[in-house]
C-alpha atoms as a PDB file:
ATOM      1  CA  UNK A   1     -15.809  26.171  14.646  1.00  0.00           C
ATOM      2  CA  UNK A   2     -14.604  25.055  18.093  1.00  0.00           C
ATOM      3  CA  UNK A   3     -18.048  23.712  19.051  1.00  0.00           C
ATOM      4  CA  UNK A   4     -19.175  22.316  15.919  1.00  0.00           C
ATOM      5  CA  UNK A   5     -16.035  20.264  16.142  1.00  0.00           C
ATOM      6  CA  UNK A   6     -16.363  19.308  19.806  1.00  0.00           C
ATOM      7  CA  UNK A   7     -20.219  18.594  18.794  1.00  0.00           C
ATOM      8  CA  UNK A   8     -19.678  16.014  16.009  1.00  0.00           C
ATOM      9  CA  UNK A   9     -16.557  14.271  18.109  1.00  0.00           C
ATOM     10  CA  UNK A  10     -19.744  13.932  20.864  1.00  0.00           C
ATOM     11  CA  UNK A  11     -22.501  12.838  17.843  1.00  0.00           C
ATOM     12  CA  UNK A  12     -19.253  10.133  16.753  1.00  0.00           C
ATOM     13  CA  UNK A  13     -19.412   8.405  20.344  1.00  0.00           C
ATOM     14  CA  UNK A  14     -23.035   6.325  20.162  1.00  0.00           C
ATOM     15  CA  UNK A  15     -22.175   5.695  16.417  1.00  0.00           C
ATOM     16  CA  UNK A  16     -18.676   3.914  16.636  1.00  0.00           C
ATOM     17  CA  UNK A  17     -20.279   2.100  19.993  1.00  0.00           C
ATOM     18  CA  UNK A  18     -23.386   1.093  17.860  1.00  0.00           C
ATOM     19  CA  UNK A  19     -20.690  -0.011  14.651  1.00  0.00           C
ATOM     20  CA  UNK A  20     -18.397  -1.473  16.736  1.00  0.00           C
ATOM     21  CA  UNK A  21     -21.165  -3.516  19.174  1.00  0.00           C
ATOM     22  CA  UNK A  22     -23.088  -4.636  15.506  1.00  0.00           C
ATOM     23  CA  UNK A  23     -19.624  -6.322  14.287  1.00  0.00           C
ATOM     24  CA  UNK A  24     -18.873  -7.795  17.376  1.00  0.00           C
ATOM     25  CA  UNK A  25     -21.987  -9.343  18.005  1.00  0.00           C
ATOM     26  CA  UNK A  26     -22.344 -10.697  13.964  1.00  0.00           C
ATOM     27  CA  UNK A  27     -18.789 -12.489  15.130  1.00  0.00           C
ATOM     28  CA  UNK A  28     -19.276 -13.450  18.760  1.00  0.00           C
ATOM     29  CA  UNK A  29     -23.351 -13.978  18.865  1.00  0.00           C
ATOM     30  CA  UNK A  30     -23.434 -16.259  16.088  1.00  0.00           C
ATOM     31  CA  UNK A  31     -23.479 -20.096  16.585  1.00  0.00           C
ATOM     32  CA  UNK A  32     -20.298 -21.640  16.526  1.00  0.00           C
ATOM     33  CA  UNK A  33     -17.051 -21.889  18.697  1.00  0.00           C
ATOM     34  CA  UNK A  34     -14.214 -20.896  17.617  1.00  0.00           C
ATOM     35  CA  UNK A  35     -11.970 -21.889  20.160  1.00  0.00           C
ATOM     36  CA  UNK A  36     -13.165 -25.413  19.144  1.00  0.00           C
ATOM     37  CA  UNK A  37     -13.093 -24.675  15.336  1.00  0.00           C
ATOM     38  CA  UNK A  38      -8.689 -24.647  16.155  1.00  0.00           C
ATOM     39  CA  UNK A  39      -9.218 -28.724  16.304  1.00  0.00           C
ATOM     40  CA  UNK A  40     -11.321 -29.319  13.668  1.00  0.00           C
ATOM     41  CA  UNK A  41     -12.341 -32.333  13.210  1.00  0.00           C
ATOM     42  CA  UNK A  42      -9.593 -33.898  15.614  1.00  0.00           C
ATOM     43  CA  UNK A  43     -11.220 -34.736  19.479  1.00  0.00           C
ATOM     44  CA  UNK A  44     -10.029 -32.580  22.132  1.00  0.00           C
ATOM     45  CA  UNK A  45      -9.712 -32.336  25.904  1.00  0.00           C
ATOM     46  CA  UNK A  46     -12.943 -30.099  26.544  1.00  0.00           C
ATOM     47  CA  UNK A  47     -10.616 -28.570  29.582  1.00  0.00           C
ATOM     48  CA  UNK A  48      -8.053 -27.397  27.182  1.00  0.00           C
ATOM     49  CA  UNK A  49     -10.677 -25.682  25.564  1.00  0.00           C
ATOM     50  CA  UNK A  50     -12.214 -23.772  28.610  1.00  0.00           C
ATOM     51  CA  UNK A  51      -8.711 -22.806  29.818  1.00  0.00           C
ATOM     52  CA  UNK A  52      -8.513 -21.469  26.588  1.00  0.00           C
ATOM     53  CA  UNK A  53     -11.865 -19.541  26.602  1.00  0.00           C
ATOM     54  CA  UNK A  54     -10.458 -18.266  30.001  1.00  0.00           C
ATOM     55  CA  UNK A  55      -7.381 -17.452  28.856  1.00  0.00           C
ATOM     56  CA  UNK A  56      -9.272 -15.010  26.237  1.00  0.00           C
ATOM     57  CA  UNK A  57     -12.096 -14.101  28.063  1.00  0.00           C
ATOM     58  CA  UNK A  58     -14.445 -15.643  25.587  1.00  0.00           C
ATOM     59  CA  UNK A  59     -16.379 -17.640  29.035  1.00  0.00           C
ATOM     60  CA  UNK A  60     -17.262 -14.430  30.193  1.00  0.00           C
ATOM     61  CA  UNK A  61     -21.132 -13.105  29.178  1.00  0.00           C
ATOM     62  CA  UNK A  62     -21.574 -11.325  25.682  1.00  0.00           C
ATOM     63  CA  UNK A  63     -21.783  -7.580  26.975  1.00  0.00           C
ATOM     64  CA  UNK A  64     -18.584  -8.300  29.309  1.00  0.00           C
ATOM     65  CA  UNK A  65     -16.859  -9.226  26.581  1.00  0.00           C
ATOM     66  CA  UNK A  66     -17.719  -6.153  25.084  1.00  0.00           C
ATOM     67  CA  UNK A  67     -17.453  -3.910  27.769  1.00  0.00           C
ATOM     68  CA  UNK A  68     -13.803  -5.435  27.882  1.00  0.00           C
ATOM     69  CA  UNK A  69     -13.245  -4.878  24.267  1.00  0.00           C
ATOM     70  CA  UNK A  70     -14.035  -0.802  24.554  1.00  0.00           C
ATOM     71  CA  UNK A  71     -12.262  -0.270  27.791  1.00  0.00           C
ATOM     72  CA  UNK A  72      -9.237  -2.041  25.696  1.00  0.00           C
ATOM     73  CA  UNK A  73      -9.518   0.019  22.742  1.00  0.00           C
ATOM     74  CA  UNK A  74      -8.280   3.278  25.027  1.00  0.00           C
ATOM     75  CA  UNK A  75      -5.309   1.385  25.650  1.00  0.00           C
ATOM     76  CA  UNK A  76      -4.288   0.881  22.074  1.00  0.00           C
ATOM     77  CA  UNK A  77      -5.230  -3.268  22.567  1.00  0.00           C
ATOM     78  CA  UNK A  78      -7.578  -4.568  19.520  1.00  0.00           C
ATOM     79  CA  UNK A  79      -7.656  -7.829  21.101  1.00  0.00           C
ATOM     80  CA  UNK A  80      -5.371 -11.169  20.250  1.00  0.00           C
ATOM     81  CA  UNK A  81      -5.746 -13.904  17.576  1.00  0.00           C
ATOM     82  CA  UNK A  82      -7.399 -16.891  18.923  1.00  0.00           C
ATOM     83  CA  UNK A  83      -4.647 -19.224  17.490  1.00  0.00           C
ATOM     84  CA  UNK A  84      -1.254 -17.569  17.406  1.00  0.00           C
ATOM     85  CA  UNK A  85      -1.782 -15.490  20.461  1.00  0.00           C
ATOM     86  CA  UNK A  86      -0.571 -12.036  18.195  1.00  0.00           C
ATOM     87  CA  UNK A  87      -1.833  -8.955  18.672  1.00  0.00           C
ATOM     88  CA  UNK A  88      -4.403  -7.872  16.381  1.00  0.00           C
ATOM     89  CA  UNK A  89      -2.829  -4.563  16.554  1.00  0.00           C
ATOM     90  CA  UNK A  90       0.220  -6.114  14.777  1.00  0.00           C
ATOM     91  CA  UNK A  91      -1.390  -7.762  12.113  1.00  0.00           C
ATOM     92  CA  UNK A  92      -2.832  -4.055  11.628  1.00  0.00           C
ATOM     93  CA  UNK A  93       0.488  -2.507  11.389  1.00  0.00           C
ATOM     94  CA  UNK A  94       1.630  -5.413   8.868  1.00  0.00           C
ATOM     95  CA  UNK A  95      -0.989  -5.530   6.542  1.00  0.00           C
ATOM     96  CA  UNK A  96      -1.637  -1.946   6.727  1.00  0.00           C
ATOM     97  CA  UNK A  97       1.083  -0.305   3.958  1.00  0.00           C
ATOM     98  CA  UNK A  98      -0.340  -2.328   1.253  1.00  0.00           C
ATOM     99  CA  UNK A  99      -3.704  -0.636   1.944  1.00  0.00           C
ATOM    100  CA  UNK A 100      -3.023   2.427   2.091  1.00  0.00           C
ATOM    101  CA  UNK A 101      -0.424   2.583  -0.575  1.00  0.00           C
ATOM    102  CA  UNK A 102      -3.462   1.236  -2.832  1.00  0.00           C
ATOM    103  CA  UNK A 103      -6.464   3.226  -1.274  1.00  0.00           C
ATOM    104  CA  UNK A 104      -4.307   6.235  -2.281  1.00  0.00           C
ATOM    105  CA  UNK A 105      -3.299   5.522  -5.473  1.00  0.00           C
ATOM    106  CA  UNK A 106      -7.205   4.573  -6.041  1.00  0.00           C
ATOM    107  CA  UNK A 107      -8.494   7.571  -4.279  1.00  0.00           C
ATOM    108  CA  UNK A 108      -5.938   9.668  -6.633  1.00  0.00           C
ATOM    109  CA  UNK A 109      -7.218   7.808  -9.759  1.00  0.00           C
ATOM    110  CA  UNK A 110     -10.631   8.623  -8.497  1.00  0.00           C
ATOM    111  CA  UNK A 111      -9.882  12.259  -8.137  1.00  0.00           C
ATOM    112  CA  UNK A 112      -8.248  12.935 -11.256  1.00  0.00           C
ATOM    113  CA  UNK A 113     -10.051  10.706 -13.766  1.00  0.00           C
ATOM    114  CA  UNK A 114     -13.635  10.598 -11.948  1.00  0.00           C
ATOM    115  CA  UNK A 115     -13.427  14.538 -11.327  1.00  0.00           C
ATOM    116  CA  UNK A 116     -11.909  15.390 -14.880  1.00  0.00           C
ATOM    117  CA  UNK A 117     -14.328  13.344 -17.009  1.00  0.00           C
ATOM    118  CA  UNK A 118     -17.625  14.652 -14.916  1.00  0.00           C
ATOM    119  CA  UNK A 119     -16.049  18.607 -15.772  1.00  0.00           C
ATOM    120  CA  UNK A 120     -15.808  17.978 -19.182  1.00  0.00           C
ATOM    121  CA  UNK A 121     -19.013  15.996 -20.032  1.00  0.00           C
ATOM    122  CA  UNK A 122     -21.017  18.172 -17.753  1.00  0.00           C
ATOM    123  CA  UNK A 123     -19.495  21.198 -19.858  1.00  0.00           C
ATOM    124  CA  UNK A 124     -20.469  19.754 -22.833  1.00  0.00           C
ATOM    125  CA  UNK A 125     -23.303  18.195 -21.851  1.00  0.00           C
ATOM    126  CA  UNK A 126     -25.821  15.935 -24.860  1.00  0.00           C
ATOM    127  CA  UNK A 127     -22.302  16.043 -27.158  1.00  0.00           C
ATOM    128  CA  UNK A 128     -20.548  13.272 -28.313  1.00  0.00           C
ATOM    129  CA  UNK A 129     -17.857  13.896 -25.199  1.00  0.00           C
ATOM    130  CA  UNK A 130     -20.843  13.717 -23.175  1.00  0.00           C
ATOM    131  CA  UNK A 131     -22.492  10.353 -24.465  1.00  0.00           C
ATOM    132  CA  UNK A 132     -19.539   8.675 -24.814  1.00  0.00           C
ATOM    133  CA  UNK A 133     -18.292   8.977 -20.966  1.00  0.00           C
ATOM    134  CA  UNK A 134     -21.892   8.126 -20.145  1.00  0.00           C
ATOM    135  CA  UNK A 135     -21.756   4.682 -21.688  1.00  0.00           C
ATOM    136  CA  UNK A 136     -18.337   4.556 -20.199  1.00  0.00           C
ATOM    137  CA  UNK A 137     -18.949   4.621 -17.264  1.00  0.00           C
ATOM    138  CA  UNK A 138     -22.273   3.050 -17.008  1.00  0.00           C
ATOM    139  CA  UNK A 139     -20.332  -0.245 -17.850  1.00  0.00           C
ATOM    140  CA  UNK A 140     -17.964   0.041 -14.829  1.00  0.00           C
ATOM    141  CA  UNK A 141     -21.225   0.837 -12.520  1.00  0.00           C
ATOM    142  CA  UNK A 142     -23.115  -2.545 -14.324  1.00  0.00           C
ATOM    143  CA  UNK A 143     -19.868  -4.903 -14.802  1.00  0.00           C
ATOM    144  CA  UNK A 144     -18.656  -6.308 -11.260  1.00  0.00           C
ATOM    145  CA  UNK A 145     -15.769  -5.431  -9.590  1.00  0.00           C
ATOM    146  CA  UNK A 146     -14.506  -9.126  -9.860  1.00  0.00           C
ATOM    147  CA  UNK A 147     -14.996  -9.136 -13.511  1.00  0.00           C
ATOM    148  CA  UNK A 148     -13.415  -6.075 -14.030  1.00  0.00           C
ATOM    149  CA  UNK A 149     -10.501  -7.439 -12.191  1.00  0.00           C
ATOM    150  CA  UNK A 150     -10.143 -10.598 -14.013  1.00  0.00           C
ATOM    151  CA  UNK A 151     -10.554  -8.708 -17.472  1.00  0.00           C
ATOM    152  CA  UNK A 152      -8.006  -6.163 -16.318  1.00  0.00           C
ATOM    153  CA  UNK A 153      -5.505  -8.882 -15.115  1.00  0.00           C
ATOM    154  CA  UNK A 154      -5.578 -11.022 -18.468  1.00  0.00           C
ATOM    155  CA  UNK A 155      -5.774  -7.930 -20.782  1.00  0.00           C
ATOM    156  CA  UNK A 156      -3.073  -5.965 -19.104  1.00  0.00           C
ATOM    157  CA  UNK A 157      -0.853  -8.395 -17.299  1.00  0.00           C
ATOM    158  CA  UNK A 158      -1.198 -11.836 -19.471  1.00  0.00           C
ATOM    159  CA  UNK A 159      -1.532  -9.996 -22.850  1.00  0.00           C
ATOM    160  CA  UNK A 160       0.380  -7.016 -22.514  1.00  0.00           C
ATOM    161  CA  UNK A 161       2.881  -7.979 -20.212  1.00  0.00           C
ATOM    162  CA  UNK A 162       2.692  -4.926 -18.108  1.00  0.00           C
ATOM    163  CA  UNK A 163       2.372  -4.286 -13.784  1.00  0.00           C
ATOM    164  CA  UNK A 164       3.219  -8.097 -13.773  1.00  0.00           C
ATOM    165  CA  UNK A 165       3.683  -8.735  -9.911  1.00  0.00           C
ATOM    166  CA  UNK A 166       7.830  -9.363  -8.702  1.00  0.00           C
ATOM    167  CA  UNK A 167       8.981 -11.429  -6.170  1.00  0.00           C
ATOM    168  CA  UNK A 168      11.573  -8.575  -4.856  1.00  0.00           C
ATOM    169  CA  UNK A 169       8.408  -5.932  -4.194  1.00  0.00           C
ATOM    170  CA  UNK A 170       4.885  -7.158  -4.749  1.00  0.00           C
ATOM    171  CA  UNK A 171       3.771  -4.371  -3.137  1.00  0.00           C
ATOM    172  CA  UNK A 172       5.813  -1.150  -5.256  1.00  0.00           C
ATOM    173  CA  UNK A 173       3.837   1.764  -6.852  1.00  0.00           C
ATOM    174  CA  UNK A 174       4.082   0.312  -9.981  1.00  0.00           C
ATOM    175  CA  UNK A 175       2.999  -3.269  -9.071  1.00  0.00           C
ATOM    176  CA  UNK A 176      -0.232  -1.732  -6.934  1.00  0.00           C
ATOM    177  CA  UNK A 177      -1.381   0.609  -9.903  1.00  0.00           C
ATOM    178  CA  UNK A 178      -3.331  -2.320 -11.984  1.00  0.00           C
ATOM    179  CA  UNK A 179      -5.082  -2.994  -8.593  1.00  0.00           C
ATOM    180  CA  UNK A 180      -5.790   0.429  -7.675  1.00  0.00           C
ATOM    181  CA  UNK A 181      -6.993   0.710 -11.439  1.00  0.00           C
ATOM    182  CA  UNK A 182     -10.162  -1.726 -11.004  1.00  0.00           C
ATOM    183  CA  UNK A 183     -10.687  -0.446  -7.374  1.00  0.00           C
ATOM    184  CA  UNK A 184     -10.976   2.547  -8.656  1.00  0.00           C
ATOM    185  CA  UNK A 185     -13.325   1.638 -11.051  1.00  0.00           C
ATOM    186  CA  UNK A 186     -16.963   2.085  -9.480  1.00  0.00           C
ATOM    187  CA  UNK A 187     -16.088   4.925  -7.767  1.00  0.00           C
ATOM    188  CA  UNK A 188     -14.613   6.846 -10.490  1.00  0.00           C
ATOM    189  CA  UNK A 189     -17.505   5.933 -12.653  1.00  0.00           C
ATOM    190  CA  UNK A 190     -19.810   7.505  -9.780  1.00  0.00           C
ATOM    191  CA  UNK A 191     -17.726  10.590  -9.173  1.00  0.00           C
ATOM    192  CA  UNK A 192     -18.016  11.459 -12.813  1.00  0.00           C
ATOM    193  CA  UNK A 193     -21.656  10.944 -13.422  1.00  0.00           C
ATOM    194  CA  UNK A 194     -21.871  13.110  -9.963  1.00  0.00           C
ATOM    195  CA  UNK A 195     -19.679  15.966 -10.961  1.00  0.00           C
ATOM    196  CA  UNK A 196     -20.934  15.734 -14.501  1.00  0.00           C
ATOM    197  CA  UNK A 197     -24.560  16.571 -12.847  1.00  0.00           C
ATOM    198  CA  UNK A 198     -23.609  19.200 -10.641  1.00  0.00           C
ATOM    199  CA  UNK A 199     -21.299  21.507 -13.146  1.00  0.00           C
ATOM    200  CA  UNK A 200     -24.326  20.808 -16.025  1.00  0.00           C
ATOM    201  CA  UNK A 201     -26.669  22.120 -13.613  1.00  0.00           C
ATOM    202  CA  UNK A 202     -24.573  24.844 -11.993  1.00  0.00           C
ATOM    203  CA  UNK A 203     -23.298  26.386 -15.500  1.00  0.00           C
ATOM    204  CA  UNK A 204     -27.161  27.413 -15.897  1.00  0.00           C
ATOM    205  CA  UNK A 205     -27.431  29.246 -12.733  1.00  0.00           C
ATOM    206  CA  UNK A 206     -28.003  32.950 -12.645  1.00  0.00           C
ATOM    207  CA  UNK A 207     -24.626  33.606 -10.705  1.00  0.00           C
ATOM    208  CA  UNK A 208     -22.611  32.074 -13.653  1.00  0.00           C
ATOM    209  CA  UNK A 209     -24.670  34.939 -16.276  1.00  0.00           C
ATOM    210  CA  UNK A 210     -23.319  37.423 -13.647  1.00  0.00           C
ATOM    211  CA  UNK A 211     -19.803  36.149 -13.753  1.00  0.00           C
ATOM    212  CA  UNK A 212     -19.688  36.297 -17.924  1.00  0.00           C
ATOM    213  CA  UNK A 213     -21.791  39.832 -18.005  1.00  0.00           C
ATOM    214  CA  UNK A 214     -19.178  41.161 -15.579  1.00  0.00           C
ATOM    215  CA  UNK A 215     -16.494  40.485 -18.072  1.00  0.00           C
ATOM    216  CA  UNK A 216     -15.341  37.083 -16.545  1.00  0.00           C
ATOM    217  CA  UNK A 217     -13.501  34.776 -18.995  1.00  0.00           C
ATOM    218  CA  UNK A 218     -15.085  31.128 -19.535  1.00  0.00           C
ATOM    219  CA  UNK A 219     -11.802  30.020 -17.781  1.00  0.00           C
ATOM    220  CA  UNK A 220     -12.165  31.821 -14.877  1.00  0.00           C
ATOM    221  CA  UNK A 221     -15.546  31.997 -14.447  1.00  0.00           C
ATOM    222  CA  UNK A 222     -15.338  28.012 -14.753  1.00  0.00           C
ATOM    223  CA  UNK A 223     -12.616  27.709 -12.079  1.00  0.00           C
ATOM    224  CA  UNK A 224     -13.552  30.411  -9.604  1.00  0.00           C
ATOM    225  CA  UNK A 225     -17.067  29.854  -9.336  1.00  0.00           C
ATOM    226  CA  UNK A 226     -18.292  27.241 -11.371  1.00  0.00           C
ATOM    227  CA  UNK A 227     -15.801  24.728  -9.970  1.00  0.00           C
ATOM    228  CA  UNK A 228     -15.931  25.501  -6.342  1.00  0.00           C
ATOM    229  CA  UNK A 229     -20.214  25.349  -6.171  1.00  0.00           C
ATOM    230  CA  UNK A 230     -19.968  22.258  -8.498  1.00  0.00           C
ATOM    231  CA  UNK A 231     -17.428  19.961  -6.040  1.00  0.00           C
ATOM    232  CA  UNK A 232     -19.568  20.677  -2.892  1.00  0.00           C
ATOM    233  CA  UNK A 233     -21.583  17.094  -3.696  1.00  0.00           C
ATOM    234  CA  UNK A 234     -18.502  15.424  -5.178  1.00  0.00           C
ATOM    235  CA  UNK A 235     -16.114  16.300  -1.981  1.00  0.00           C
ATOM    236  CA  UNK A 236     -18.978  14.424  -0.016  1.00  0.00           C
ATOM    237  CA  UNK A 237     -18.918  11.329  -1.644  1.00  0.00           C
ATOM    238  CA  UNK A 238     -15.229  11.365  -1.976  1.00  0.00           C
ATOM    239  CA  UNK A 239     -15.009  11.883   1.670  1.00  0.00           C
ATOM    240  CA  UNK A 240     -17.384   8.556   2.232  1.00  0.00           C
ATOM    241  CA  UNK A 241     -15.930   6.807  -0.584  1.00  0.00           C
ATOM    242  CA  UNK A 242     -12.603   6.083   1.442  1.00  0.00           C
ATOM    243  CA  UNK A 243     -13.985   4.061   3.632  1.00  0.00           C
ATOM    244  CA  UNK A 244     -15.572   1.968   0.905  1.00  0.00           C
ATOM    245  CA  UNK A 245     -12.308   1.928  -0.951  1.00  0.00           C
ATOM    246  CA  UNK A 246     -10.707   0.208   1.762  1.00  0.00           C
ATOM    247  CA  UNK A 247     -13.727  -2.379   2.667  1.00  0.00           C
ATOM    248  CA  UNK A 248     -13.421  -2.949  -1.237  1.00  0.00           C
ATOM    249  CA  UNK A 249      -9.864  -3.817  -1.373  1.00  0.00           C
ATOM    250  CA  UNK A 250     -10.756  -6.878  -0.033  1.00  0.00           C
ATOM    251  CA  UNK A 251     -11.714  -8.377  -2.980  1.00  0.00           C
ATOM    252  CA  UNK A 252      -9.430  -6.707  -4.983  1.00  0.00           C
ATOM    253  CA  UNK A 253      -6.350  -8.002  -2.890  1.00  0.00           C
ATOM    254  CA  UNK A 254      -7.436 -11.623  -3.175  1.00  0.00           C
ATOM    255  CA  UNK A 255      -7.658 -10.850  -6.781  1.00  0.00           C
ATOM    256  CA  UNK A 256      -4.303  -9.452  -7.147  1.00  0.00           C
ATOM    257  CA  UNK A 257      -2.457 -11.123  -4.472  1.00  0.00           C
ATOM    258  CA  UNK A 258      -1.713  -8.190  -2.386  1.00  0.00           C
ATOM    259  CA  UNK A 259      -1.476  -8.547   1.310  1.00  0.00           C
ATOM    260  CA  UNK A 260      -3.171  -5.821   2.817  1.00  0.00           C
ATOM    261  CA  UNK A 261      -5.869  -5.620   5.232  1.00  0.00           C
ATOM    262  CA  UNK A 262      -8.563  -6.846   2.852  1.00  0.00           C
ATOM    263  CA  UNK A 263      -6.647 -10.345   2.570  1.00  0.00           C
ATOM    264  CA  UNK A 264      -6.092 -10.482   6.472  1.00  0.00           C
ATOM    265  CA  UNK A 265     -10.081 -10.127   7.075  1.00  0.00           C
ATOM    266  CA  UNK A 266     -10.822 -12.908   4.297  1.00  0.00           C
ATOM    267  CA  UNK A 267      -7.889 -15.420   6.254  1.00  0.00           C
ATOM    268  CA  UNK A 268      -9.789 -14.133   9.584  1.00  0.00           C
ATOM    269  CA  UNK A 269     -13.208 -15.227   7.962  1.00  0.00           C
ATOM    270  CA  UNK A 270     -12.213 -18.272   6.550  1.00  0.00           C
ATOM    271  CA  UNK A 271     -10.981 -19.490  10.261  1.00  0.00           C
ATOM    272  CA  UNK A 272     -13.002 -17.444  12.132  1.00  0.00           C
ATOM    273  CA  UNK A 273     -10.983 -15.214  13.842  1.00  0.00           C
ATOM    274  CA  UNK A 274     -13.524 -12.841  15.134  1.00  0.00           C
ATOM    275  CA  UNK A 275     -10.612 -10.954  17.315  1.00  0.00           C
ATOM    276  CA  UNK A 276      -9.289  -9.725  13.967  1.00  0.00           C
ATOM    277  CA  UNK A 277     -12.206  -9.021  12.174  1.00  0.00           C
ATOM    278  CA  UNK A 278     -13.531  -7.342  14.626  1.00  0.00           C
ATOM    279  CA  UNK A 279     -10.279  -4.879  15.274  1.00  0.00           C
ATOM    280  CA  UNK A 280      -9.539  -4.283  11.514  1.00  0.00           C
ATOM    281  CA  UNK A 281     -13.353  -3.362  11.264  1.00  0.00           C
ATOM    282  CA  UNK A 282     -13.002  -1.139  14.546  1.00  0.00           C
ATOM    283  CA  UNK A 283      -9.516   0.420  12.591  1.00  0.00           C
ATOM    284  CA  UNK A 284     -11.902   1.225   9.382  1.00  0.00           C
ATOM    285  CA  UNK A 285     -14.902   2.522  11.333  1.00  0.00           C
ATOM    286  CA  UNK A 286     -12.531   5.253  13.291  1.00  0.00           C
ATOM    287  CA  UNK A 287     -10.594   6.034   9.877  1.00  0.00           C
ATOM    288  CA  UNK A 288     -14.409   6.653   8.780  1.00  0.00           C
ATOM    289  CA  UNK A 289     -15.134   9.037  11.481  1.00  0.00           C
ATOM    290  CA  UNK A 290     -12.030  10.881  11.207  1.00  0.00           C
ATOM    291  CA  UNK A 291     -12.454  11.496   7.324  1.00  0.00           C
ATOM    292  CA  UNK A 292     -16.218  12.130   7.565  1.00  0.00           C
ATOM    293  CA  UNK A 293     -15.603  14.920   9.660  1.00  0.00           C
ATOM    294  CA  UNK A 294     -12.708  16.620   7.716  1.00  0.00           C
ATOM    295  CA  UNK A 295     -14.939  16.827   4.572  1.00  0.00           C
ATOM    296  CA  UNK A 296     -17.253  18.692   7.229  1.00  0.00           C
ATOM    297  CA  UNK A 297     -14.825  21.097   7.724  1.00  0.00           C
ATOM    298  CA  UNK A 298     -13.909  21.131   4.344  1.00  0.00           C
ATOM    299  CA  UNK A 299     -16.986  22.827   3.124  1.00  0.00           C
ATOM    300  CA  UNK A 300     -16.214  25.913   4.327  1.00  0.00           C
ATOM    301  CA  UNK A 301     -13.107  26.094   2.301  1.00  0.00           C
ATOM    302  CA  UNK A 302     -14.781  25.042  -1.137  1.00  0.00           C
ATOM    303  CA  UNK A 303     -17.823  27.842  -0.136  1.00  0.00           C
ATOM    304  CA  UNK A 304     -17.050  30.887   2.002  1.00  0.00           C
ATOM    305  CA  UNK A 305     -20.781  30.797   3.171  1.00  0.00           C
ATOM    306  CA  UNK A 306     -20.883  28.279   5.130  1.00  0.00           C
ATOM    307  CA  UNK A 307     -19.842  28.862   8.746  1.00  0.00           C
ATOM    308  CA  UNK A 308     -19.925  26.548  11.567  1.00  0.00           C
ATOM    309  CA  UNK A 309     -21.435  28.218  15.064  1.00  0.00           C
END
């Protein structure tokens, strides 16, 4: 276990350099300045702008400025906002909360509803049960995410009065959980239609006529060994589909207001702040690291036959 873990934090290196180095140059390589883009239209002393540049480091060449960028990241520094001169670290820490608070609550609805309606339609697979969460779900993969939103919020907020946003705590459990509702959305959908596959498929293997000619009850023989075999796929996707929960909260925090990190990368777009784009992206790669290799490890929890050398 010990080397397989050492071994993927090694295979981890050239892909967060390779992440990190694509975002960077899609923000920094691109025409433009953004030092200039502070003014905009106004005229400006062109050496306030290069003491500026200097200031940042943005006169130096491209790889320099990379190279400076990594040798930062070991010392906790994800660079500093072009205009206000804050710490992208801080804006991190600020804006953070709200995204977590509603990647969970998505992630949990993901879990319970995705993982819930896949058992049941995959064990009653070409039923009504089954059909029905089919269609269901095939409208949350085909509707977008930003009509789904817009539905949810005029349906359930304007029409029904409820998880209306409050000045005192827009960010609360119960404000976030319309939010995390339509985040949820696609993902569920998939995580269903996934777990629905894999239990339909695993309740006709031979080790399943074992279990019941043993004397196994359909209970147990679901939860011991059907279950366990069936989640293998689903853990995997769940374990990806965090990261894409938070890179998809950006839309759904414009559409709800929230301030989380998805709102501070659309202000960063919108005046080009590559510094914080680029260390809120660096933030979500290493989260995606992190939680791709604990669903590694995980498989050998969920099936005792797997072993890591």
């Amino acid at each position: 276990m010990g080397r397989y873990v050492v071994r993927r934090l090694l295979q981890m290196i050239p892909v967060f350099i390779g992440a990190t180095l694509l975002v960077f140059l899609m923000m920094y390589a691109l025409p433009g300045d953004p030092v200039r883009a502070l003014w905009g239209e106004r005229s400006v002393d062109e050496a306030q702008i290069a003491a500026m540049k200097a200031d940042l480091g943005l006169d130096l060449p491209l790889w320099q400025q990379y190279l400076n960028y990594l040798l930062g990241l070991f010392r906790g520094d994800f660079g500093t906002q072009i205009a206000s001169g804050r710490p992208v670290i801080d804006v991190i820490t600020s804006a953070l909360p709200a995204t977590l608070r509603l990647t969970a609550l998505a992630f949990l609805i993901t879990v319970v509803l995705g993982v819930g309606l896949g058992v049941i339609a995959g064990l009653r697979r070409g039923g009504k049960t089954d059909r029905a969460i089919l269609f269901v779900t095939l409208l949350f993969i085909s509707v977008p995410v930003f009509v789904i939103g817009y539905l949810y919020q005029v349906f359930f907020a304007h029409n029904l009065g409820w998880a209306r946003p409050t000045v005192q705590d827009p960010t609360a459990w119960s404000q976030l959980l319309l939010p995390a509702l339509v985040l949820a959305s696609l993902s569920l959908a998939y995580v269903a239609r996934l777990t629905r596959t894999s239990v339909a498929e695993n309740k006709r293997a031979d080790y399943m006529r074992t279990a019941r000619a043993k004397g196994l009850t359909g209970r147990r023989a679901v939860s011991v060994h059907l279950m366990r075999n069936s989640l293998i796929p689903v853990v995997t996707f769940l374990g990806v589909d965090i990261g894409n929960l938070m890179a998809g909260a950006i839309v759904t925090e414009g559409i709800f207001n929230v301030n989380g990190i998805g709102s501070a990368v659309y202000r960063a777009l919108s005046y080009r702040e590559g510094a914080t784009v680029v260390g809120i992206v660096t933030f979500m790669i290493l989260v995606y690291l992190v939680v791709t290799l604990l669903v590694d490890l995980l498989y050998a929890v969920l099936d005792p036959r797997i072993r890591y050398a």
